[in-house]
Protein backbone atom coordinates (compact mmCIF):
# COMPACT_ATOMS: atom_id res chain seq x y z
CA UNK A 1 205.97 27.08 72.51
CA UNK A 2 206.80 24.42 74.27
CA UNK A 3 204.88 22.45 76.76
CA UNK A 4 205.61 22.13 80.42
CA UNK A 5 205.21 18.10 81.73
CA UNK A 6 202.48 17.86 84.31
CA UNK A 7 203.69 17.48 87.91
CA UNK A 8 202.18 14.98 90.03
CA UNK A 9 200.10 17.11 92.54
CA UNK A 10 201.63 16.78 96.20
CA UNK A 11 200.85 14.06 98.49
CA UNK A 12 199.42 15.06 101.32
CA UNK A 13 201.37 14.63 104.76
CA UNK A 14 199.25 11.90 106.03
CA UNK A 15 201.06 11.99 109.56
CA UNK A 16 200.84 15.58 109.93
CA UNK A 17 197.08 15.19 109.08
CA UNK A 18 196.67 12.22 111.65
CA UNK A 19 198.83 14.35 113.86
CA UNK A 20 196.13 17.34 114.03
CA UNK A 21 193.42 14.68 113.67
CA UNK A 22 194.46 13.40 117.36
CA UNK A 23 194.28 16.80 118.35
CA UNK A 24 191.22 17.31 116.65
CA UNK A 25 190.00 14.05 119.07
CA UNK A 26 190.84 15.70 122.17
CA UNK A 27 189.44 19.05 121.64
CA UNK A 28 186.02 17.24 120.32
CA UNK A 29 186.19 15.55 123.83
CA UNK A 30 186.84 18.39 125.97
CA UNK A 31 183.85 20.65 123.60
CA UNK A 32 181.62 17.42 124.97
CA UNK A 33 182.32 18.05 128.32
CA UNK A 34 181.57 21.57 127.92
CA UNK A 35 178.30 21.00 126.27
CA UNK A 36 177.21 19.13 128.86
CA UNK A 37 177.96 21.35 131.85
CA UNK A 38 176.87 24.06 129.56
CA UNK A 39 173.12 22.33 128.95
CA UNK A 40 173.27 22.23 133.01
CA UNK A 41 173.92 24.98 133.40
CA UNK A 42 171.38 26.42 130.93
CA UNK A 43 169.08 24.43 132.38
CA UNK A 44 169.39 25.74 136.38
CA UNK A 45 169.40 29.16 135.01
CA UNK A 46 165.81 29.11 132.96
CA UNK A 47 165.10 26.44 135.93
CA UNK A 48 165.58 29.86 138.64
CA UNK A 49 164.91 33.02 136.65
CA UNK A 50 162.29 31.47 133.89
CA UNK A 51 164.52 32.41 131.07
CA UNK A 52 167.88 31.31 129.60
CA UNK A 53 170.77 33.05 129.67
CA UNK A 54 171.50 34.86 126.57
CA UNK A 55 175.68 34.65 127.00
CA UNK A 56 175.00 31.11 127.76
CA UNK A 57 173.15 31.19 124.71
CA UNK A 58 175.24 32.49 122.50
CA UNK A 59 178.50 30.58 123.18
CA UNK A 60 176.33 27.70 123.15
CA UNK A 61 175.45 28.91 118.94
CA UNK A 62 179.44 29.11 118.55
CA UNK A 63 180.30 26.10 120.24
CA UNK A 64 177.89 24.21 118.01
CA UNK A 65 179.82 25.53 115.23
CA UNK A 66 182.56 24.62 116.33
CA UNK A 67 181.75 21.15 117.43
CA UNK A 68 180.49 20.83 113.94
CA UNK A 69 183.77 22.13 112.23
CA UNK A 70 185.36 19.19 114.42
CA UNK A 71 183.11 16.62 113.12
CA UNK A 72 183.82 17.46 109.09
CA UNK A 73 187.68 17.47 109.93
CA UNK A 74 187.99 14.47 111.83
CA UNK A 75 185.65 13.10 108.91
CA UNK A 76 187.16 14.44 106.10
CA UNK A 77 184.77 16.81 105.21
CA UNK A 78 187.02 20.08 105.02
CA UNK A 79 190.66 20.33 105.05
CA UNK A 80 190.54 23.68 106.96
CA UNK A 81 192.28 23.39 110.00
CA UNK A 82 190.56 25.15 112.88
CA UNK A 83 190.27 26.98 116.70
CA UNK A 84 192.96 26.99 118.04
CA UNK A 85 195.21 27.38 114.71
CA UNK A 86 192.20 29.17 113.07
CA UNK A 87 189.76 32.25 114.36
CA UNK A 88 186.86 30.67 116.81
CA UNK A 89 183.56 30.39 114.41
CA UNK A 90 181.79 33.76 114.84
């Protein structure tokens, strides 16, 4: 039996990667902005009724996720693309 030569493995597309990286940047900004009106918000509501808002609450716990799924892509961390060409983080 004769032995197949070993390929090279694939480069990765570093432009298509830099491409959804930029992305990647925008969406991180625009999950900022959120958080923040989201934390003011928060905050007025326990501020009024004495208790947080438990919506509020829990898109808050997936938009943490998500912010951290951000982070590890734009660092490197994960090659997993995500939200919006992957499911949001339950």
């Amino acid at each position: 039996m004769e032995e197949q030569p070993v390929s090279p493995p694939k480069e990765p597309n570093f432009w298509v990667r830099g491409l959804y990286m930029f992305l990647m940047a925008l969406a991180f900004n625009v999950v900022a902005t959120i958080l923040c009106i989201l934390a003011v918000t928060q905050f007025l509501f326990a501020l009024f009724t004495d208790a947080p808002n438990q919506r509020l609450a829990s898109f808050g716990r997936g938009l943490a996720r998500y912010f951290r799924q951000l982070v590890e892509f734009l660092t490197f961390a994960t090659e997993e693309l995500l939200f919006p060409f992957n499911d949001w983080p339950s």
